[in-house]
Protein backbone atom coordinates (compact mmCIF):
# COMPACT_ATOMS: atom_id res chain seq x y z
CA UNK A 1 -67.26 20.32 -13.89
CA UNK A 2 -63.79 21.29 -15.68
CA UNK A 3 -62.43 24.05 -16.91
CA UNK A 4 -61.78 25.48 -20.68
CA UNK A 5 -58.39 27.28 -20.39
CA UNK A 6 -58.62 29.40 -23.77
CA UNK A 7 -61.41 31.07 -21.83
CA UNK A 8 -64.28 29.95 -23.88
CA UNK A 9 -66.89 27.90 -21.88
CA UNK A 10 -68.36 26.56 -25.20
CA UNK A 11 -68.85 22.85 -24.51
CA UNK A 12 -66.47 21.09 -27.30
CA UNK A 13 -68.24 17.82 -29.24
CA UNK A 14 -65.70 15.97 -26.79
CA UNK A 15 -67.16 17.02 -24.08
CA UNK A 16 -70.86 16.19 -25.15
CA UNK A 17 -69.64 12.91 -25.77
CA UNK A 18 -67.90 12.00 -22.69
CA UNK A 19 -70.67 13.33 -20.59
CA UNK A 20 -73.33 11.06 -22.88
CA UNK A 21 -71.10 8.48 -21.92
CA UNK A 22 -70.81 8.88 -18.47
CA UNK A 23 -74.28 9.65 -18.30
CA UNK A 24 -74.96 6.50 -19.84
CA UNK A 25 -72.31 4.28 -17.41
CA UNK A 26 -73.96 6.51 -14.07
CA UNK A 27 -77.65 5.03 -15.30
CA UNK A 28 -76.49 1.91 -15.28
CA UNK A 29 -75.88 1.94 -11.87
CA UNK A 30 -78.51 4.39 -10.37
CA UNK A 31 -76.59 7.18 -10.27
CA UNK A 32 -78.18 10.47 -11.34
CA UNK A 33 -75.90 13.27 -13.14
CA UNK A 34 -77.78 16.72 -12.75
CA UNK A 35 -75.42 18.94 -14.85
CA UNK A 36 -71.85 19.12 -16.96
CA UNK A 37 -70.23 22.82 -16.13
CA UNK A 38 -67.77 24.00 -18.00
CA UNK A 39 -66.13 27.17 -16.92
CA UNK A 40 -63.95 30.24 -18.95
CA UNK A 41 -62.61 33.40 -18.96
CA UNK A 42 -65.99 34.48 -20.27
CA UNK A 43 -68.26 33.05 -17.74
CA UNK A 44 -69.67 29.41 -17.52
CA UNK A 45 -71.71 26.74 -19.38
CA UNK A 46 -74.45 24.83 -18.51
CA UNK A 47 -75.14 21.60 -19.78
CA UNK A 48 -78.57 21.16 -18.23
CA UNK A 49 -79.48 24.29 -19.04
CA UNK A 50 -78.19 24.16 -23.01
CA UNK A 51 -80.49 20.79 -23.06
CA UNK A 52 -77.56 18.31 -23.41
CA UNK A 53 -78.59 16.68 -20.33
């Protein structure tokens, strides 16, 4: 989870790739990542449910 300070919980094509990386580094070791939030001024993101996880 981190935060977006301009307020828009958009996830940025940074953070798609960083998560696809940690995702990939967390498999490696047997460690399941359920979801990426990113949270705004407007509300909230989910990666999970946006299907980038």
């Amino acid at each position: 989870m981190h935060n977006h300070p301009s307020g828009d919980p958009k996830p940025s094509r940074e953070d798609i790739e960083m998560t696809k990386e940690i995702q990939k580094a967390s498999s490696a070791l047997g460690i399941a990542i359920h979801d990426h939030l990113v949270i705004g001024r407007k509300g909230h993101a989910s990666f999970r449910s946006l299907g980038l996880l």
